[in-house]
Protein backbone atom coordinates (compact mmCIF):
# COMPACT_ATOMS: atom_id res chain seq x y z
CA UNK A 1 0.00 0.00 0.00
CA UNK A 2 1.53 3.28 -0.63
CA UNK A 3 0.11 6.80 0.37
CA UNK A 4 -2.36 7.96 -1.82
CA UNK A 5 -4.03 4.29 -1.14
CA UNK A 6 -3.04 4.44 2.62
CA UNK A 7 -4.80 8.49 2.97
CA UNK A 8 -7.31 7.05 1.07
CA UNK A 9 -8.83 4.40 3.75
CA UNK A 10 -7.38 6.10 6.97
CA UNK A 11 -10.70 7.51 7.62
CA UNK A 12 -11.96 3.87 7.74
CA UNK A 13 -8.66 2.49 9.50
CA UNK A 14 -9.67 5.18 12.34
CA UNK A 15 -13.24 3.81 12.22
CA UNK A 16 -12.26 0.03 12.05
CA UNK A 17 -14.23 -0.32 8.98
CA UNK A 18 -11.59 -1.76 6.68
CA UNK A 19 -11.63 -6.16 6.51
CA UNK A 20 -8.50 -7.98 8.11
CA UNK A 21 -6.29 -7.53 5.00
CA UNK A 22 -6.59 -4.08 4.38
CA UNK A 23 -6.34 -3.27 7.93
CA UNK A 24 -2.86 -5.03 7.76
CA UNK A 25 -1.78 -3.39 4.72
CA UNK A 26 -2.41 0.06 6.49
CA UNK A 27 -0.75 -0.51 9.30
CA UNK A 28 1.90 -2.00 7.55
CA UNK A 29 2.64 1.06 5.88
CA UNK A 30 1.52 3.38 8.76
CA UNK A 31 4.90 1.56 10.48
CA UNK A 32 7.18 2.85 7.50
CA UNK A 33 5.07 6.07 6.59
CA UNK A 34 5.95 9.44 9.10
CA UNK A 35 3.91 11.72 6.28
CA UNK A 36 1.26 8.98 6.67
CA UNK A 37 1.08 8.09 10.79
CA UNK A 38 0.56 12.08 11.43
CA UNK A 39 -2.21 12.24 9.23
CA UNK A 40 -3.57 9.01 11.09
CA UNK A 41 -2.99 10.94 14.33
CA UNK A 42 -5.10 13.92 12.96
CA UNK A 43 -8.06 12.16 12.21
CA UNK A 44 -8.07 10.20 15.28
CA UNK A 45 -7.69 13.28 17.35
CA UNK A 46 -10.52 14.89 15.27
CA UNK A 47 -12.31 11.51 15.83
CA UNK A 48 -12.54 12.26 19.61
CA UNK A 49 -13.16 15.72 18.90
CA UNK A 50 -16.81 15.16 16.69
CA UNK A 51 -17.46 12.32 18.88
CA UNK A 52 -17.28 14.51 22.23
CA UNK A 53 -19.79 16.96 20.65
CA UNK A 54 -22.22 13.52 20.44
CA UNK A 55 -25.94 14.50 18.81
CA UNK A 56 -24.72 18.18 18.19
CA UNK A 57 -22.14 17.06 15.80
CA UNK A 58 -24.71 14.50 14.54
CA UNK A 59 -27.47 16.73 14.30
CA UNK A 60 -26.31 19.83 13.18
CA UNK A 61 -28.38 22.26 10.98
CA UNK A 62 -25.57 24.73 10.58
CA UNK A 63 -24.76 25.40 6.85
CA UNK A 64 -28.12 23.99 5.93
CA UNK A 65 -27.23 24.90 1.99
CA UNK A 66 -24.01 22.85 2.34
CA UNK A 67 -25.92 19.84 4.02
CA UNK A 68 -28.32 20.02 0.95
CA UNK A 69 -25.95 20.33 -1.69
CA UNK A 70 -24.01 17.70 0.02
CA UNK A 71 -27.27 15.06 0.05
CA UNK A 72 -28.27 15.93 -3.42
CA UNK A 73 -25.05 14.98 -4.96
CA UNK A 74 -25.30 11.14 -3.34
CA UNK A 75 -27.04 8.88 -0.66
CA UNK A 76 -24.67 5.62 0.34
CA UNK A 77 -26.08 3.76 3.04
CA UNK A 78 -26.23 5.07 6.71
CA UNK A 79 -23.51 4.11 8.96
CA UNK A 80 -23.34 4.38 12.49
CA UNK A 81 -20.11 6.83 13.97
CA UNK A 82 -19.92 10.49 13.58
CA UNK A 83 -16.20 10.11 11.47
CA UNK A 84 -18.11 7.73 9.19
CA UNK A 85 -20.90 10.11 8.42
CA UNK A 86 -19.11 13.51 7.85
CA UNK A 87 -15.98 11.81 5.69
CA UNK A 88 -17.23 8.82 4.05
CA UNK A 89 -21.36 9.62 2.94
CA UNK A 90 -20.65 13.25 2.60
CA UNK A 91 -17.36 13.72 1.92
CA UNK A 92 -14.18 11.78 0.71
CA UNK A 93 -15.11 9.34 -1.93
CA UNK A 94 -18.04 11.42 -3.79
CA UNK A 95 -15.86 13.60 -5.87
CA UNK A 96 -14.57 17.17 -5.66
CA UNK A 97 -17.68 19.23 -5.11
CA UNK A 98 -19.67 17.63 -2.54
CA UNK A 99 -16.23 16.38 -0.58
CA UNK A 100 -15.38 20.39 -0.52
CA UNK A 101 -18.82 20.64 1.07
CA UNK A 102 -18.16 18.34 3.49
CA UNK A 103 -14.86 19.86 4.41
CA UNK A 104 -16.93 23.32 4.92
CA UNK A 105 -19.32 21.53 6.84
CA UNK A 106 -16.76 20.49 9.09
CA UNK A 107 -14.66 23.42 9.30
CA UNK A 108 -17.92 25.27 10.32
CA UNK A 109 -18.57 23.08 13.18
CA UNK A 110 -14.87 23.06 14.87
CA UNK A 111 -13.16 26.41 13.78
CA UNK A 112 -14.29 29.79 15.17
CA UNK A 113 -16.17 32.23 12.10
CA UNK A 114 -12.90 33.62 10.78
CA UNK A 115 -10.76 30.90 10.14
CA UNK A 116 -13.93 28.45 8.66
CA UNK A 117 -14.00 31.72 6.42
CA UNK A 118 -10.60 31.07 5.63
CA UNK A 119 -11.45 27.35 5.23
CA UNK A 120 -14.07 27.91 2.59
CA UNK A 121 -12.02 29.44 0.18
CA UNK A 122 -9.26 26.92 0.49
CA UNK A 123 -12.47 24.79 -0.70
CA UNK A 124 -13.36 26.67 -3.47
CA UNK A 125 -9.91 26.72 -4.99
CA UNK A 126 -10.10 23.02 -4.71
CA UNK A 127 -13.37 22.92 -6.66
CA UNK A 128 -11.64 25.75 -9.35
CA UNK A 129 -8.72 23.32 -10.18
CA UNK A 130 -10.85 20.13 -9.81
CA UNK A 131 -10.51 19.39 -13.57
CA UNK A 132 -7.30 19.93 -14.40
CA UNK A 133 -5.65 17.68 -17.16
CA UNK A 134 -2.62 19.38 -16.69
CA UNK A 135 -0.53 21.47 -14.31
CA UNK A 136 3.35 22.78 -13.89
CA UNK A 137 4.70 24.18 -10.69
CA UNK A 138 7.99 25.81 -10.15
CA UNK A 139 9.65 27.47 -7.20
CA UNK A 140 12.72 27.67 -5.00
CA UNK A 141 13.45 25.45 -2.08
CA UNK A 142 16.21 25.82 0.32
CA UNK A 143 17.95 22.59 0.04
CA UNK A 144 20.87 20.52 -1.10
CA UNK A 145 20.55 19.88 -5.18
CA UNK A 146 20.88 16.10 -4.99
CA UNK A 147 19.21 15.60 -1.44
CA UNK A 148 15.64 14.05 -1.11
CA UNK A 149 12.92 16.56 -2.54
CA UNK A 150 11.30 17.08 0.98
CA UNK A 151 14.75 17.82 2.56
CA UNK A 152 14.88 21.22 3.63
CA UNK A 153 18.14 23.60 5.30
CA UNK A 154 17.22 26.86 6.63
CA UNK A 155 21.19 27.68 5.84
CA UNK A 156 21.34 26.00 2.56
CA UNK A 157 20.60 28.53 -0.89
CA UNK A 158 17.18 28.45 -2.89
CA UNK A 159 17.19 25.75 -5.38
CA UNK A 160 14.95 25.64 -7.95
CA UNK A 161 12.37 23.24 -7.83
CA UNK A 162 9.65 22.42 -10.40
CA UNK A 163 6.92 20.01 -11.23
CA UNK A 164 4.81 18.75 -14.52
CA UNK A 165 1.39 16.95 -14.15
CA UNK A 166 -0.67 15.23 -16.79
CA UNK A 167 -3.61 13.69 -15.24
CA UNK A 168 -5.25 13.09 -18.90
CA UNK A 169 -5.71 10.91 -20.60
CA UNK A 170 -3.07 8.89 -18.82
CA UNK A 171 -1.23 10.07 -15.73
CA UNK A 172 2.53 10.90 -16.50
CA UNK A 173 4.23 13.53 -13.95
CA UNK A 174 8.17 14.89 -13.72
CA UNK A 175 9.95 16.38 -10.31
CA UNK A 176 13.35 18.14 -10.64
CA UNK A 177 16.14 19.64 -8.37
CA UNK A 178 19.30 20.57 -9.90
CA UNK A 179 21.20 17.20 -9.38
CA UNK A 180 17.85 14.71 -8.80
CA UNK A 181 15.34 14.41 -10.48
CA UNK A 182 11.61 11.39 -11.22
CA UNK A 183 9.81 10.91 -14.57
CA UNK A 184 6.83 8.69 -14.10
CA UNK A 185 5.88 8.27 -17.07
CA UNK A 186 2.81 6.47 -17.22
CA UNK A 187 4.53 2.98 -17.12
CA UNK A 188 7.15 3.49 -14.59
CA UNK A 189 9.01 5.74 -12.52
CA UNK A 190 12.76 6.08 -12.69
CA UNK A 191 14.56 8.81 -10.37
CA UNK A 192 18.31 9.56 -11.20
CA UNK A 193 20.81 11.19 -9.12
CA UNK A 194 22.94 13.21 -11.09
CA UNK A 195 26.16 13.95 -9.31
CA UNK A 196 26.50 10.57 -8.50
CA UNK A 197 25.36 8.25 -11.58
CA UNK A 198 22.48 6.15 -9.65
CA UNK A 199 19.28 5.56 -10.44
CA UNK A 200 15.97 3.98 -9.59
CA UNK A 201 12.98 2.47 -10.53
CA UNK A 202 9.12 1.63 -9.72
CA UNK A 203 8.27 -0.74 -12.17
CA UNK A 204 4.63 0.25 -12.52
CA UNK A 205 2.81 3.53 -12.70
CA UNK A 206 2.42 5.12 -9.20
CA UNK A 207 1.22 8.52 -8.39
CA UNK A 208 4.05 9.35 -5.81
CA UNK A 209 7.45 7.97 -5.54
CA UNK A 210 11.04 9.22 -4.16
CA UNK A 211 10.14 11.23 -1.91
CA UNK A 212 7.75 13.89 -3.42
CA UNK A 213 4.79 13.56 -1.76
CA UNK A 214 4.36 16.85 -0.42
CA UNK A 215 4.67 18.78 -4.09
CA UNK A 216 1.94 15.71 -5.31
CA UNK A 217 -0.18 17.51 -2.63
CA UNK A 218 0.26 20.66 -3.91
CA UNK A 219 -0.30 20.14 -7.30
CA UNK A 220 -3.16 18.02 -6.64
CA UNK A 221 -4.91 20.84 -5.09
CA UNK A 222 -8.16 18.77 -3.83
CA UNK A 223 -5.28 16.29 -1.20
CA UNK A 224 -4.01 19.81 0.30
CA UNK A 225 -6.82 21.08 1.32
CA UNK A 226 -7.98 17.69 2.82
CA UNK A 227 -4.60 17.59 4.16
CA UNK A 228 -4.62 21.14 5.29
CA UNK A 229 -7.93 21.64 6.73
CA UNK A 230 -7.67 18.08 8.49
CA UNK A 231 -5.10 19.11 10.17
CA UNK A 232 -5.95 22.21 11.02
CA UNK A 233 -9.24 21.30 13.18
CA UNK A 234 -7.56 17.92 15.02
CA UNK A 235 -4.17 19.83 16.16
CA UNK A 236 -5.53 23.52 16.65
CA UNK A 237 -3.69 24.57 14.00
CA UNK A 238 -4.71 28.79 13.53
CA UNK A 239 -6.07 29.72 10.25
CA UNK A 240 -7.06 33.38 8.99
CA UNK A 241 -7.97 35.07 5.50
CA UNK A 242 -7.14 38.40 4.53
CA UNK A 243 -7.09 40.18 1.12
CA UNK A 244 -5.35 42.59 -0.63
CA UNK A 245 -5.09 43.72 -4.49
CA UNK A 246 -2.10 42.57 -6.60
CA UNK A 247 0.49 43.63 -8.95
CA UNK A 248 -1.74 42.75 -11.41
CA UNK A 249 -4.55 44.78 -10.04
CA UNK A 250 -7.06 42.08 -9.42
CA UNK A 251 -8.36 41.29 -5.77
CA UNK A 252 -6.16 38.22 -3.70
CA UNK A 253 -7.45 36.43 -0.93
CA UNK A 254 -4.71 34.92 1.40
CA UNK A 255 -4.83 32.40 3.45
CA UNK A 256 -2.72 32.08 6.03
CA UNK A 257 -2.26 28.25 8.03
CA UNK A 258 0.09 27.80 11.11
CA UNK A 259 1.35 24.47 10.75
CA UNK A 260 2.77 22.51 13.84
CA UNK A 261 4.95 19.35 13.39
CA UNK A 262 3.93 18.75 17.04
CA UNK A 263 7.81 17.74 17.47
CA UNK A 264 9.28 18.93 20.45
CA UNK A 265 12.43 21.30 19.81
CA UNK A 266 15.36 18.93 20.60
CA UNK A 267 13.85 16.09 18.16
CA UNK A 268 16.91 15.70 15.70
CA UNK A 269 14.02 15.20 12.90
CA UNK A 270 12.34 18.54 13.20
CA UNK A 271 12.46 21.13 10.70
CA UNK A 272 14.99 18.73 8.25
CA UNK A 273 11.56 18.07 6.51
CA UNK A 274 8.74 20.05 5.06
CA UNK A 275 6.23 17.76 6.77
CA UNK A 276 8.38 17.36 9.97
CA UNK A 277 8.56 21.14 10.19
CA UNK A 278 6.68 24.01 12.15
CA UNK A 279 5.91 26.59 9.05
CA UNK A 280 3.88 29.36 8.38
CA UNK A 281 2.04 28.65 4.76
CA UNK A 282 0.81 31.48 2.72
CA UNK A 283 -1.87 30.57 -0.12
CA UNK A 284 -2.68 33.23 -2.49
CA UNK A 285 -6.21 32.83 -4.39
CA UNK A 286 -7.16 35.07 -7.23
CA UNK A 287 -10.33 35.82 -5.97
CA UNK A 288 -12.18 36.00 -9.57
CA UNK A 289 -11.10 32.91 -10.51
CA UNK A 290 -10.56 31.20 -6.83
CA UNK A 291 -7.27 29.36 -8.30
CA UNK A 292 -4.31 29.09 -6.22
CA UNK A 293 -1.81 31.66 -7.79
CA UNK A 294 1.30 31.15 -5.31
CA UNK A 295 2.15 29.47 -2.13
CA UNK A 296 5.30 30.52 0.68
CA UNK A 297 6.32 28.50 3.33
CA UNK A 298 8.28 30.19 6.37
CA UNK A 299 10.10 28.10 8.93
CA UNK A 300 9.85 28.85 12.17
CA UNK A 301 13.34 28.15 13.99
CA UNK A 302 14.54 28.69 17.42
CA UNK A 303 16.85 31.62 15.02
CA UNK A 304 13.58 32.93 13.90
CA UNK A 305 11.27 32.67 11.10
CA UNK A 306 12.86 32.08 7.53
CA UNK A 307 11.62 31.94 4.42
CA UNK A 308 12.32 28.14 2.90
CA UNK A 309 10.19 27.65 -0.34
CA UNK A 310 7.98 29.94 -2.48
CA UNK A 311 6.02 28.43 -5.04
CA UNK A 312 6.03 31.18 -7.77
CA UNK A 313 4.77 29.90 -11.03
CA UNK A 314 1.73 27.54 -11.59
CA UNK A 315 0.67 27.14 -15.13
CA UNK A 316 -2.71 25.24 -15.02
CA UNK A 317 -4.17 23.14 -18.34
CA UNK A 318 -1.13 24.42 -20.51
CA UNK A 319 0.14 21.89 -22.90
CA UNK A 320 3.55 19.69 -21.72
CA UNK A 321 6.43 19.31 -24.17
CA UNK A 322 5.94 15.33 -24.23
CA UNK A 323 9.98 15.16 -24.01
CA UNK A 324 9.15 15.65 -20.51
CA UNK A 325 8.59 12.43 -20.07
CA UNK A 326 11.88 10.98 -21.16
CA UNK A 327 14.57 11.07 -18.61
CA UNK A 328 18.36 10.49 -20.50
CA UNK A 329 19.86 8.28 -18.35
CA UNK A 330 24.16 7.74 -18.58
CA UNK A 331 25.76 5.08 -20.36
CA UNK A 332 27.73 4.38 -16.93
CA UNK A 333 24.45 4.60 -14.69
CA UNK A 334 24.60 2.63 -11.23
CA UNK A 335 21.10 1.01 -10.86
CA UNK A 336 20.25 1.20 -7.08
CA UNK A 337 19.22 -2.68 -5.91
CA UNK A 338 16.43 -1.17 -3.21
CA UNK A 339 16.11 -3.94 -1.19
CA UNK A 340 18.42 -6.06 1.25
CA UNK A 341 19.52 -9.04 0.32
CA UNK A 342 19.51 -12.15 3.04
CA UNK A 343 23.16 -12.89 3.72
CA UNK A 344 24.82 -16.31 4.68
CA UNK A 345 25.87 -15.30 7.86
CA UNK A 346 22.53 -13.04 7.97
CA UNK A 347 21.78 -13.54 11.61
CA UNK A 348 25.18 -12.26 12.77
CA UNK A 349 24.46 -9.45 11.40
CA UNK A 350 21.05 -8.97 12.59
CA UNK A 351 22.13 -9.52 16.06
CA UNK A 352 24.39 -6.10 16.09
CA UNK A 353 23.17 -3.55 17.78
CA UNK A 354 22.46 0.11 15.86
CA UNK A 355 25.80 1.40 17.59
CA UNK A 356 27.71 -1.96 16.19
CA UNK A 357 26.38 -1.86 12.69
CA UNK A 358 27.24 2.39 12.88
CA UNK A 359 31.03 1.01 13.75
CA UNK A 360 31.23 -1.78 11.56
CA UNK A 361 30.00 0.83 8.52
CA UNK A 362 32.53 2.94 9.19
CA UNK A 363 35.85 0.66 9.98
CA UNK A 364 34.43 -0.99 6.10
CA UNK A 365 34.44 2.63 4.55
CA UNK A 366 37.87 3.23 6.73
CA UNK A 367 39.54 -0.20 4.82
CA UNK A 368 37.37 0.80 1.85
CA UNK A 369 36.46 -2.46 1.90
CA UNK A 370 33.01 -1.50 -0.19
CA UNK A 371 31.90 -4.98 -0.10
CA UNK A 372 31.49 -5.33 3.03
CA UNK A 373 30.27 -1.82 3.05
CA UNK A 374 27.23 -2.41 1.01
CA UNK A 375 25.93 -5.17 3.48
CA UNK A 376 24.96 -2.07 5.67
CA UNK A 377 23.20 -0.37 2.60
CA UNK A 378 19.84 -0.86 1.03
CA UNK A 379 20.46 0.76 -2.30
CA UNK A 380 23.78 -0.90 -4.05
CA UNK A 381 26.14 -0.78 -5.38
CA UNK A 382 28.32 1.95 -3.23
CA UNK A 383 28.33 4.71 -5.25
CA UNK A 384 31.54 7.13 -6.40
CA UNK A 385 30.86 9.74 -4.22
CA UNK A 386 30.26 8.01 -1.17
CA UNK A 387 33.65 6.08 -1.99
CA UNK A 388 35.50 9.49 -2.72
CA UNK A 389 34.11 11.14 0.19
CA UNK A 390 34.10 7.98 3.31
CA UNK A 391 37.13 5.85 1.90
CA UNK A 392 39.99 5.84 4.36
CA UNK A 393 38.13 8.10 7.01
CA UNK A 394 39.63 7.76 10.87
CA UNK A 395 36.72 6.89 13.43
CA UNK A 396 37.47 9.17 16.53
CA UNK A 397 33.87 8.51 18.18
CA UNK A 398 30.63 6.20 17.72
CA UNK A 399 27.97 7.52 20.31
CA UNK A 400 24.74 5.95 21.58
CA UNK A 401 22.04 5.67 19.47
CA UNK A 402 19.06 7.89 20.13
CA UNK A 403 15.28 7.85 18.17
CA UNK A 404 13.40 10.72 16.94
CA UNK A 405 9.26 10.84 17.30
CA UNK A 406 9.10 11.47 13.39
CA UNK A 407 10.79 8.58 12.32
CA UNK A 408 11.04 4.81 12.47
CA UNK A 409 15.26 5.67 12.21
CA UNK A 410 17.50 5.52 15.08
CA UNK A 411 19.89 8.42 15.14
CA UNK A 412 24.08 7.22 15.94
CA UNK A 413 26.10 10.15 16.58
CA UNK A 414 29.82 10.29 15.46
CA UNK A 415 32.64 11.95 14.93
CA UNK A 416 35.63 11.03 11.89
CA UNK A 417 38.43 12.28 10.20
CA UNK A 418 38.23 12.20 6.81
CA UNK A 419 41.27 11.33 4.34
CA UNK A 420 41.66 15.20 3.15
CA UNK A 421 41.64 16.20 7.20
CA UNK A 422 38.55 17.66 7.41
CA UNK A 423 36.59 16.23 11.41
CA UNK A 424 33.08 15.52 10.11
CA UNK A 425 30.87 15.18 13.31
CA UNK A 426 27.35 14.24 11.99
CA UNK A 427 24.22 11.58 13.34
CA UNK A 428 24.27 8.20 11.20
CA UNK A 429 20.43 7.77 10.43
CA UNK A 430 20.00 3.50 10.78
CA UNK A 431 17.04 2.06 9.93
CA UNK A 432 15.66 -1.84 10.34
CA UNK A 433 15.58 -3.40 7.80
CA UNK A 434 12.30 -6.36 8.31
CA UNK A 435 12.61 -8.93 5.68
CA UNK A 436 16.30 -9.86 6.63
CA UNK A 437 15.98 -8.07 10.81
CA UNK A 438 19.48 -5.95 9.93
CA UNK A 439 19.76 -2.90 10.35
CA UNK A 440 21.14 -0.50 7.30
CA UNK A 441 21.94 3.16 6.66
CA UNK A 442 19.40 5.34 5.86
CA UNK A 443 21.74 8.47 5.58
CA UNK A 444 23.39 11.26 7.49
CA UNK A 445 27.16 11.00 6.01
């Protein structure tokens, strides 16, 4: 299960509605899934938020036009819990209009007047873009150019990031950094990493892969206000609206979401992530047409608040350059092997603790021994740069391993010497690895 099909039944996972097998299979991926186990989280907590309000919640006859629109468009059969009744027969599942409905209905009943204000015209730019058969997005991101498309770095310069859609008649979509970059193109989806020669593959079509979750959100406009406005209402988050008339003289409405990872400060996770982060989102609507015309995302740090992505362009039903679906891979291209394989002396290496298999990475890299290096790897072969860059390091420290709330990882603090001098002092991210019970590095060299 991945995470549009995992977001897709949490509403019944919360409810227990789901048979045995699909139960598993959320859970399953709940275990691996951060993005996917806060969202879980939300709706529980908004679960025990309807439920406390009992027959109110039930019964309510506030936005009677909303309630009518929403019954018009479909009856399903009654079920019995409050969740059930607001997401499932009114909202998620029925299509874009009468699931914005439902998300108004609900934003009515939990947020105070101004911010369900704010929440309706989130809504409406859902229902403005709900028929898109194509969109392109492109912004700047402060992150590394070949690091995971979420990863964000408050110190690091604005990258520029960018996105192309098709959702018709077949859906084909493209993300690019300067040194990564993921064509799915309708069959499969490949992601190369330039600076280093690797790539990857899904071998079927998938609507989110590698890592780019978040900008799938964004571009499919519908998911972030579900996201958003879920959110929102189960962890307090504030909304507000206010407008103002832009440069090009027509009238904006902005809203404004403060967004809480719900981290606490000293969690080595928070802020490295856009969905592990406290931000401050900005969404500007035109307000004639109620599309989404930009979107800015501060962080808020302990250093103060920082400006970390702006979403600038957004070119909606404009016709894609079908060479944007071909990605030119290298004659000398490294194809990752993303899964562990079971080794003949497997169980002595699943019996190492994370600390052991931290050491035993680094005295490999140290002999640049890279076969035995790649045992502690998911994705093989050991690429040029991390040869070039670990091979014939000095270890001067392995720590103890510590977790963070955000992630299944354990966290292995160190400190080496590197062969050109340079004392790199940095947490080893190890994560477990089920299939063969090792554990393997998931990054942080």
């Amino acid at each position: 299960m991945n995470c549009a099909e995992c977001r897709e039944n949490l509403v019944a996972c919360v409810e227990g509605l789901l048979d045995r097998e699909e139960s598993l299979q959320c859970q399953a991926h709940l275990e691996t899934c951060a993005a996917c186990r806060a969202e879980h989280a939300a709706i529980s907590s908004l679960q025990r938020q309807l439920a406390a309000r009992g027959p109110t919640t039930a019964e309510v006859s506030l936005v009677n036009p909303v309630m009518r629109r929403v019954q018009a468009m479909q009856t399903e059969r009654e079920r019995d819990t409050i969740m059930t009744k607001l997401f499932t027969r009114w909202g998620f599942g029925l299509g874009a209009a009468a699931g914005a409905a439902a998300i108004i209905l609900i934003a009515f009943l939990v947020f105070p007047k101004a911010q369900a204000t704010a929440a309706e015209v989130m809504t409406k730019g859902a229902q403005a873009v709900a028929k898109l058969t194509t969109i392109h997005l492109r912004g700047q991101l402060r992150t590394l150019p070949a690091d995971n498309f979420s990863y964000i770095n408050a110190d690091c310069p604005f990258n520029t990031i960018e996105f192309w859609k098709q959702f018709d008649p077949d859906l084909k979509w493209r993300v690019e950094k300067p040194q990564r970059v993921v064509v799915m193109d309708g069959q499969s989806a490949v992601m190369l990493i330039k600076n280093s020669g690797l790539a990857c593959k899904v071998p079927q079509s998938t609507t989110s892969a590698f890592d780019t979750d978040w900008l799938q959100q964004i571009a499919n406009l519908s998911n972030t206000i579900t996201n958003e406005l879920n959110n929102a209402i189960a962890r307090g988050w504030k909304m507000s609206l206010t407008n103002e008339t832009g440069a090009d003289g027509r009238a904006k409405d902005i809203v404004t979401i403060e967004a809480k990872s719900g981290l606490p400060d000293n969690d080595y996770i928070k802020n490295s992530f856009v969905n592990t982060a406290d931000t401050r989102r900005v969404y500007v609507f035109d307000n004639q047409s109620e599309r989404l015309e930009s979107v800015k995302i501060y962080l808020h740090a302990t250093s103060g608040e920082k400006l970390i992505f702006w979403l600038d362009q957004i070119d909606y039903n404009q016709p894609i350059d079908p060479g944007v679906w071909k990605l030119d891979l290298p004659t000398d291209v490294s194809w990752w092997q993303n899964e562990m394989q079971k080794l003949p002396d497997n169980d002595k290496y699943a019996s190492m603790t994370a600390e052991q298999i931290a050491r035993a990475f680094f005295e490999a890299c140290s002999q640049e021994n890279w076969i035995e290096a790649e045992k502690f790897l998911r994705e093989s072969p050991v690429d040029h740069l991390l040869k070039q860059e670990l091979g014939g390091l000095e270890i001067i420290q392995v720590g103890t391993a510590f977790t963070s709330q955000a992630s299944l990882d354990q966290f292995v603090p160190y400190e080496i010497k590197l062969k050109n001098g340079y004392d790199k002092k940095l947490n080893l991210a190890l994560r477990k690895d089920k299939p063969t019970g090792r554990w393997f590095v998931d990054g942080g060299w």
